[in-house]
C-alpha atoms as a PDB file:
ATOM      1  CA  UNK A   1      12.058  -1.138  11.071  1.00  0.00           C
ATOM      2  CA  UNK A   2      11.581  -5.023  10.663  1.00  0.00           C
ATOM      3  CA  UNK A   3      11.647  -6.799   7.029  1.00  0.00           C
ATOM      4  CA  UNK A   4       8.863  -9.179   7.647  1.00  0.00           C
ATOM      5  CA  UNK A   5       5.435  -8.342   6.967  1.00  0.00           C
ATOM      6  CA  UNK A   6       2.205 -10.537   6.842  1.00  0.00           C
ATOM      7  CA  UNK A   7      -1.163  -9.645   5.296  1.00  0.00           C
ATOM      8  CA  UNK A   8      -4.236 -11.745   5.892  1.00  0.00           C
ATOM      9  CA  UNK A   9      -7.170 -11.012   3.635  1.00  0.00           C
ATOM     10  CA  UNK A  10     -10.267 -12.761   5.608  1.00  0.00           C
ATOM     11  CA  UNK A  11     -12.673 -14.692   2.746  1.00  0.00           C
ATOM     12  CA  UNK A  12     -10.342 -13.710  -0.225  1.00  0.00           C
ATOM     13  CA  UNK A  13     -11.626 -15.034  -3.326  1.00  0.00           C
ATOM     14  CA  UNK A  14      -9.821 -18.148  -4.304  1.00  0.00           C
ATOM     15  CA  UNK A  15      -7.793 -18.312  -7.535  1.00  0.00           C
ATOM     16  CA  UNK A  16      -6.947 -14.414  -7.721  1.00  0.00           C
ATOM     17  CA  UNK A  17      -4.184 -12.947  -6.721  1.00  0.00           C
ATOM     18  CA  UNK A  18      -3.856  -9.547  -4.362  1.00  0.00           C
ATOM     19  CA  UNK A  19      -2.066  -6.265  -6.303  1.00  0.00           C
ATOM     20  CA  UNK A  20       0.214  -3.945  -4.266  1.00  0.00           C
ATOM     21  CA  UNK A  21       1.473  -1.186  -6.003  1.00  0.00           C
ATOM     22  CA  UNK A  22       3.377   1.797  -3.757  1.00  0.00           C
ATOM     23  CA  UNK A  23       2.893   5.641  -4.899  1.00  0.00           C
ATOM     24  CA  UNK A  24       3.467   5.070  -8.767  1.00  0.00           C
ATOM     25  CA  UNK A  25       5.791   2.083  -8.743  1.00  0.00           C
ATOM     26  CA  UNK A  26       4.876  -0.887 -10.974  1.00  0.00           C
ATOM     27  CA  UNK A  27       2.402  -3.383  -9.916  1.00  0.00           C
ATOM     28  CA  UNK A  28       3.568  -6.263  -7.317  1.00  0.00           C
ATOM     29  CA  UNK A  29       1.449  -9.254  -7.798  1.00  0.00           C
ATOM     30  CA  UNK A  30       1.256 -12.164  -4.939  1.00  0.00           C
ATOM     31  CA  UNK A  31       0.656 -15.893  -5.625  1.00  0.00           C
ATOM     32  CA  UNK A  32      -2.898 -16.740  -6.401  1.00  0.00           C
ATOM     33  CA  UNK A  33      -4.881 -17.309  -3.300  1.00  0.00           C
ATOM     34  CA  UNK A  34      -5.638 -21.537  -2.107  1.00  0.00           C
ATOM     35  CA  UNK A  35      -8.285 -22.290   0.266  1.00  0.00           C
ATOM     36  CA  UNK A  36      -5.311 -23.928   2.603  1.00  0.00           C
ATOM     37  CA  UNK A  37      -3.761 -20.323   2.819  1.00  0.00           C
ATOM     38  CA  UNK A  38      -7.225 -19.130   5.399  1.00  0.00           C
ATOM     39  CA  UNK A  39      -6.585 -15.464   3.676  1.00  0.00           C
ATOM     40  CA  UNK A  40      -2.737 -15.280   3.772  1.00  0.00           C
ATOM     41  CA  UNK A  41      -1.152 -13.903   1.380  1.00  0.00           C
ATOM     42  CA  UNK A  42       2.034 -14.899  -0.340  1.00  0.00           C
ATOM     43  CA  UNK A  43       4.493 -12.992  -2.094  1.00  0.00           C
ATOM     44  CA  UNK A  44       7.420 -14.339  -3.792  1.00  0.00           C
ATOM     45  CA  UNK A  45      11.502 -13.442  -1.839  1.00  0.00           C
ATOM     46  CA  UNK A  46      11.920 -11.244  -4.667  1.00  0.00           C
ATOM     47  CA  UNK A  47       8.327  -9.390  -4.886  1.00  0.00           C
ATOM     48  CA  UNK A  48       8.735  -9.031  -1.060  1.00  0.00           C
ATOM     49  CA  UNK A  49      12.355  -7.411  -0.605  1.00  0.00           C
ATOM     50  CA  UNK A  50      10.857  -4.890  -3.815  1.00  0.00           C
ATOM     51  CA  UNK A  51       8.200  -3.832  -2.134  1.00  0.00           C
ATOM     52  CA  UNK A  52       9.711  -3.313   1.316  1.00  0.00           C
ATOM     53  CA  UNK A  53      12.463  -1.270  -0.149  1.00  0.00           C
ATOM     54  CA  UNK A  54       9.873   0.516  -1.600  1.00  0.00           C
ATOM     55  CA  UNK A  55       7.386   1.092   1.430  1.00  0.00           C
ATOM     56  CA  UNK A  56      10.421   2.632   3.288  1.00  0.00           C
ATOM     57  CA  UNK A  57      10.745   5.248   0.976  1.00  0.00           C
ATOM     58  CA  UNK A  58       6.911   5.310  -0.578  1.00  0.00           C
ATOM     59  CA  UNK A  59       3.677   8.026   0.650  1.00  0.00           C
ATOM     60  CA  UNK A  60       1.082   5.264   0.419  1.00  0.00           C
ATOM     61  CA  UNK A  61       0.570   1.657  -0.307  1.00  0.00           C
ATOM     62  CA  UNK A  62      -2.712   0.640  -2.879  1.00  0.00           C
ATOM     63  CA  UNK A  63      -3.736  -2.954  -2.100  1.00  0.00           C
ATOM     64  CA  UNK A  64      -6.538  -4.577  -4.631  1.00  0.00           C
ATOM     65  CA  UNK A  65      -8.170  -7.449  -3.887  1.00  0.00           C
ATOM     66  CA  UNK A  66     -11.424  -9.848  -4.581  1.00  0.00           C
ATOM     67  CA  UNK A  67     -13.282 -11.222  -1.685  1.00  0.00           C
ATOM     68  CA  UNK A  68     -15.532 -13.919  -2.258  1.00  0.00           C
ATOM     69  CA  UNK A  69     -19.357 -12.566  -3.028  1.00  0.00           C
ATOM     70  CA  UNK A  70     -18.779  -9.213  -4.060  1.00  0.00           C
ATOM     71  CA  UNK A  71     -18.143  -8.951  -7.786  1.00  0.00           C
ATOM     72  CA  UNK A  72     -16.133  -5.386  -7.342  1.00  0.00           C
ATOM     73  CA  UNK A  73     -12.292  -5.336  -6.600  1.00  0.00           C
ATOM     74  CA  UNK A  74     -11.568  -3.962  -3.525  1.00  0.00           C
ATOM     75  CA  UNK A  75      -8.662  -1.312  -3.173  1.00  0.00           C
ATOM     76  CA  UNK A  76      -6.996  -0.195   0.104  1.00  0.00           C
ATOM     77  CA  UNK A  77      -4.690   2.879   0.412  1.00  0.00           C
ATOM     78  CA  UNK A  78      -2.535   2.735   3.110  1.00  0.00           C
ATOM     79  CA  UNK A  79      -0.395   5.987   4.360  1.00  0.00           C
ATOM     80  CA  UNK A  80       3.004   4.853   5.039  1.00  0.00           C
ATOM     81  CA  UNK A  81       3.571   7.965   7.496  1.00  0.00           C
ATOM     82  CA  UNK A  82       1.166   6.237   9.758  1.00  0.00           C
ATOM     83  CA  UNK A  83       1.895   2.840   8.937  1.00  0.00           C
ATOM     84  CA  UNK A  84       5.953   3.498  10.214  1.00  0.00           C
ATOM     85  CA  UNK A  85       4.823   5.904  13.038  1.00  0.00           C
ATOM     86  CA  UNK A  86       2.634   2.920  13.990  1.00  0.00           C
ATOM     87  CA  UNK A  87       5.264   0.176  13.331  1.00  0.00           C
ATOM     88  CA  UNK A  88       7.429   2.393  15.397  1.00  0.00           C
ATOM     89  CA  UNK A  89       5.111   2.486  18.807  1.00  0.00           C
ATOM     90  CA  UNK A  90       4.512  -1.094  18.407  1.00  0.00           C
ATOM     91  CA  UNK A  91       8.188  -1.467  18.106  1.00  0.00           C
ATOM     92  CA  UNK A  92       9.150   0.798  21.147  1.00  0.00           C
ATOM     93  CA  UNK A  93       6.174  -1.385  23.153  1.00  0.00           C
ATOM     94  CA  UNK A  94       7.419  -4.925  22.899  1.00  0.00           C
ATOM     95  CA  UNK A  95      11.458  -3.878  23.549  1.00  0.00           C
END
């Protein structure tokens, strides 16, 4: 499994920043979004490494987020079953 992972949030509202939090683990917060990021998101070395040590061992991955016009915050739940099995294939594919 790699240790690099990149999420790009297309028209993420400027200013805020995303919230990751895996199963019931505190809340990982990522630099507050700039219009020269074009959606990418940031997360500090340390918030990173925490939250990929805890995706390898986590059920699912909650992702909030603003996106510009819509005055809700958006959440994302991610199974990390699928997520690795899919990692995996991709994995197996370009080797």
């Amino acid at each position: 499994m790699t240790n690099q992972m990149t999420l790009i949030i297309p028209n993420l509202q400027l200013g805020n920043a995303v919230k990751m939090r895996v199963d019931k683990n505190d809340v990982i917060f990522s630099k507050n979004a700039k219009k020269a990021d074009f959606g990418l998101v940031h997360l500090g070395g340390g918030e990173k490494e925490l939250l990929l040590r805890q995706m390898k061992g986590g059920d699912f991955l909650f992702i909030r987020f603003n996106i510009n016009g819509l005055d809700q915050e958006t959440t994302v739940k991610l199974n990390l079953a699928d997520f690795k099995q899919a990692a995996l294939y991709y994995q197996s594919r370009i080797n």
